[in-house]
N, C-alpha and C. Protein backbone atom coordinates (compact mmCIF):
# COMPACT_ATOMS: atom_id res chain seq x y z
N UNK A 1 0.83 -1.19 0.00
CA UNK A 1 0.00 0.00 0.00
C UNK A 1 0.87 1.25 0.00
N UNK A 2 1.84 1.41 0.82
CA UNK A 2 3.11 2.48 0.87
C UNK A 2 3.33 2.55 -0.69
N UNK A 3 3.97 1.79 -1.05
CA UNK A 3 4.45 1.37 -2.30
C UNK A 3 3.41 2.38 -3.53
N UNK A 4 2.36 1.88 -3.39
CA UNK A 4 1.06 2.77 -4.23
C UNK A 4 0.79 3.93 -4.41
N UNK A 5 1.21 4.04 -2.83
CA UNK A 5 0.67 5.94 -2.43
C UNK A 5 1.84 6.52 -2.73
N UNK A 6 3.44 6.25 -2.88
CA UNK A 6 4.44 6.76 -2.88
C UNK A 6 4.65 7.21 -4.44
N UNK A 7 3.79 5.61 -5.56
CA UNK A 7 4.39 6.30 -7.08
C UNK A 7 3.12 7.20 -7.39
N UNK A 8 1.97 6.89 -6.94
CA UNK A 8 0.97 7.93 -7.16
C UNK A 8 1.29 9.10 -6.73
N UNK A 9 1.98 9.70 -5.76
CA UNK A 9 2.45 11.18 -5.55
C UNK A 9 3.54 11.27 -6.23
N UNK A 10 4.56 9.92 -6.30
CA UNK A 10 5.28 10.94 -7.41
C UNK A 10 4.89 10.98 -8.83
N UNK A 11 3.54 10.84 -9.43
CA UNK A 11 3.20 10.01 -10.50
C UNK A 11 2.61 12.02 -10.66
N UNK A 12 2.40 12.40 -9.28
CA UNK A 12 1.88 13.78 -9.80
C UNK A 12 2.43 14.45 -9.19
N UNK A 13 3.15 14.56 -8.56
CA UNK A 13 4.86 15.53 -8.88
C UNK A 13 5.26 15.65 -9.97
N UNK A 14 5.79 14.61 -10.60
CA UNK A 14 5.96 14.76 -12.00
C UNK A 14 5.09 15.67 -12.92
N UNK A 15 3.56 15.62 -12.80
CA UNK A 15 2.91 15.87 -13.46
C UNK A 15 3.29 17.59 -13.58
N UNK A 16 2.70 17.89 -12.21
CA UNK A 16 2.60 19.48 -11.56
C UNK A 16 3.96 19.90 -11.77
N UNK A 17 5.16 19.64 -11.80
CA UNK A 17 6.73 20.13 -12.11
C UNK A 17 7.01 20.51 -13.70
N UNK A 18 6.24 19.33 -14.16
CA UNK A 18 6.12 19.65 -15.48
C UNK A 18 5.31 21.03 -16.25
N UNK A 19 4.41 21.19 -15.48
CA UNK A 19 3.36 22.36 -15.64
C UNK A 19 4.13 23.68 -15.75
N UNK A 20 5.11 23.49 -14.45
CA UNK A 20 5.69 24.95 -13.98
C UNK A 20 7.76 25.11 -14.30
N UNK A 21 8.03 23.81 -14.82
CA UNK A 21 9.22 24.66 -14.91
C UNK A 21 9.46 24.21 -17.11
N UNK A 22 9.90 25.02 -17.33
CA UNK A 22 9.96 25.80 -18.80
C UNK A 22 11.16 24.61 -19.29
N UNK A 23 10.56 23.55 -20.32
CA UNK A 23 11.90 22.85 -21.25
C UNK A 23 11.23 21.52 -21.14
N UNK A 24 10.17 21.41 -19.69
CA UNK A 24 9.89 19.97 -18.94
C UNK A 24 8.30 19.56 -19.58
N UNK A 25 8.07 18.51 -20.14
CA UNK A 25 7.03 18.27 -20.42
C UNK A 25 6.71 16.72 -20.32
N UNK A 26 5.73 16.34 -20.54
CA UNK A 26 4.93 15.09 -19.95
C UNK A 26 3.68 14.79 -21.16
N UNK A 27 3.87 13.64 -21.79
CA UNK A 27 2.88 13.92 -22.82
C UNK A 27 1.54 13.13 -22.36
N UNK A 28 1.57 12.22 -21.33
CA UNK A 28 0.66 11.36 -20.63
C UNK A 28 0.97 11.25 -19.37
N UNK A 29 -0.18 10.59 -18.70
CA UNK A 29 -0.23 10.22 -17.25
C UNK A 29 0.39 8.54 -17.01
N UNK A 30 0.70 7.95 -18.34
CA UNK A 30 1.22 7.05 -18.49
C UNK A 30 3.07 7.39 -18.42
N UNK A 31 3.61 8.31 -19.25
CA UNK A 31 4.54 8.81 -18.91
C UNK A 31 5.30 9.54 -17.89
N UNK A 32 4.19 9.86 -16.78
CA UNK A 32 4.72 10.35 -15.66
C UNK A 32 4.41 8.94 -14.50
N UNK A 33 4.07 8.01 -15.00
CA UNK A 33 4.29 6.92 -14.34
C UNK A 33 5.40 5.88 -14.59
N UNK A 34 5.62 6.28 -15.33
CA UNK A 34 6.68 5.37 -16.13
C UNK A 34 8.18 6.43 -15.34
N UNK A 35 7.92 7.44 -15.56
CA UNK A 35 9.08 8.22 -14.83
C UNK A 35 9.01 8.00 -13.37
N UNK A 36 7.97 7.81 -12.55
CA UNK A 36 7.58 7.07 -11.37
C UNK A 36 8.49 6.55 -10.70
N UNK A 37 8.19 5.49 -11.83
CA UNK A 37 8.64 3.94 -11.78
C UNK A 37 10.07 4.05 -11.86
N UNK A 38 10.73 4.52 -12.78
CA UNK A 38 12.09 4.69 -12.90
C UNK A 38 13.12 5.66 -11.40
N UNK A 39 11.94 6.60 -11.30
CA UNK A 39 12.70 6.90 -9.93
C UNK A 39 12.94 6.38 -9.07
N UNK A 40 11.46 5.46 -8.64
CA UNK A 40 11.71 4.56 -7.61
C UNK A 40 12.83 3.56 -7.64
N UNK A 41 13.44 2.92 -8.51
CA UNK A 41 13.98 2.11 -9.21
C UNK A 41 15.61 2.55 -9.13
N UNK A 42 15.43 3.54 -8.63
CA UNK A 42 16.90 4.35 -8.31
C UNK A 42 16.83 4.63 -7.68
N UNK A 43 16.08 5.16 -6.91
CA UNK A 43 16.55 5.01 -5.34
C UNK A 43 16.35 4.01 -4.29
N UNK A 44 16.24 2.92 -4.86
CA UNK A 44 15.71 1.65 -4.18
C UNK A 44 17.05 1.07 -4.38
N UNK A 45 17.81 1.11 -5.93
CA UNK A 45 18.89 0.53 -6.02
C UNK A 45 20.29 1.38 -5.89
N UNK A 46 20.00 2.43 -5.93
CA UNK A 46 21.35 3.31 -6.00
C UNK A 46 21.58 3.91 -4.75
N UNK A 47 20.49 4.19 -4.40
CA UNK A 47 20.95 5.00 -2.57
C UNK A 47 21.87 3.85 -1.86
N UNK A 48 21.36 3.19 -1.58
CA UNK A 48 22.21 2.09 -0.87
C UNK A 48 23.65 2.23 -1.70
N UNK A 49 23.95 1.79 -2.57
CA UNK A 49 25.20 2.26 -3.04
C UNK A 49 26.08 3.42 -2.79
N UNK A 50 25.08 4.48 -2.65
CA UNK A 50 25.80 5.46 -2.70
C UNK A 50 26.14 6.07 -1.39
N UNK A 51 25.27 5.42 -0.65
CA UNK A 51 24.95 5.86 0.82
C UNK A 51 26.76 4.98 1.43
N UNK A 52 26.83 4.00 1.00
CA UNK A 52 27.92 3.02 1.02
C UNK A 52 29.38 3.36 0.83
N UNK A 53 29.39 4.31 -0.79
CA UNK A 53 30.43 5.27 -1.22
C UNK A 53 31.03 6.21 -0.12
N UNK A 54 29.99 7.09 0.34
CA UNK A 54 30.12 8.55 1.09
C UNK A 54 30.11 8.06 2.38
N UNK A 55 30.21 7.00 2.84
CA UNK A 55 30.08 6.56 4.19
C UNK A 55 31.84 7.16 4.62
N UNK A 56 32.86 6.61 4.34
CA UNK A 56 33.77 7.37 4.56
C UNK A 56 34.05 9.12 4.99
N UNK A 57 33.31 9.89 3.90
CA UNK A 57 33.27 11.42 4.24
C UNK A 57 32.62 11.71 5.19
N UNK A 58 31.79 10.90 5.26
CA UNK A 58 30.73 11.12 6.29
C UNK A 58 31.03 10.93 7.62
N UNK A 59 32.04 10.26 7.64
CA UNK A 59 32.50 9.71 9.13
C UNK A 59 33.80 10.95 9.69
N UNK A 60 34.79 11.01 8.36
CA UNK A 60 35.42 11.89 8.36
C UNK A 60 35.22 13.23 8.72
N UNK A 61 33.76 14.19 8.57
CA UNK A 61 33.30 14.88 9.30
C UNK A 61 32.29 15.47 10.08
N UNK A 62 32.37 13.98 10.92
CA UNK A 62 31.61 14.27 12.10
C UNK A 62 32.12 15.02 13.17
């Protein structure tokens, strides 16, 4: 259910960002799900990675 409510808001984030910043467009509600999907999809797989990378700097200034 998390899962649902999380790409549906970003399903219209996407949408509404698109509205207001100038270059950004969205030709469907299918396409801003599909961009959704792809975000989620990176930060599900890449944070952890990256969170992993910077763990060093991070320690370094505490």
């Amino acid at each position: 259910m998390n899962l649902l409510v999380r790409l549906l808001l970003t399903t219209i984030l996407v949408v509404v960002l698109a509205k207001f910043l100038p270059g950004v467009s969205v030709d469907s509600i299918k396409t801003a799900l599909i961009v959704a999907v792809v975000l989620a999809l990176l930060n599900t797989f890449l944070k952890p990675i990256l969170v992993f990378f910077t763990l060093p700097v991070t320690v370094i200034t505490l």
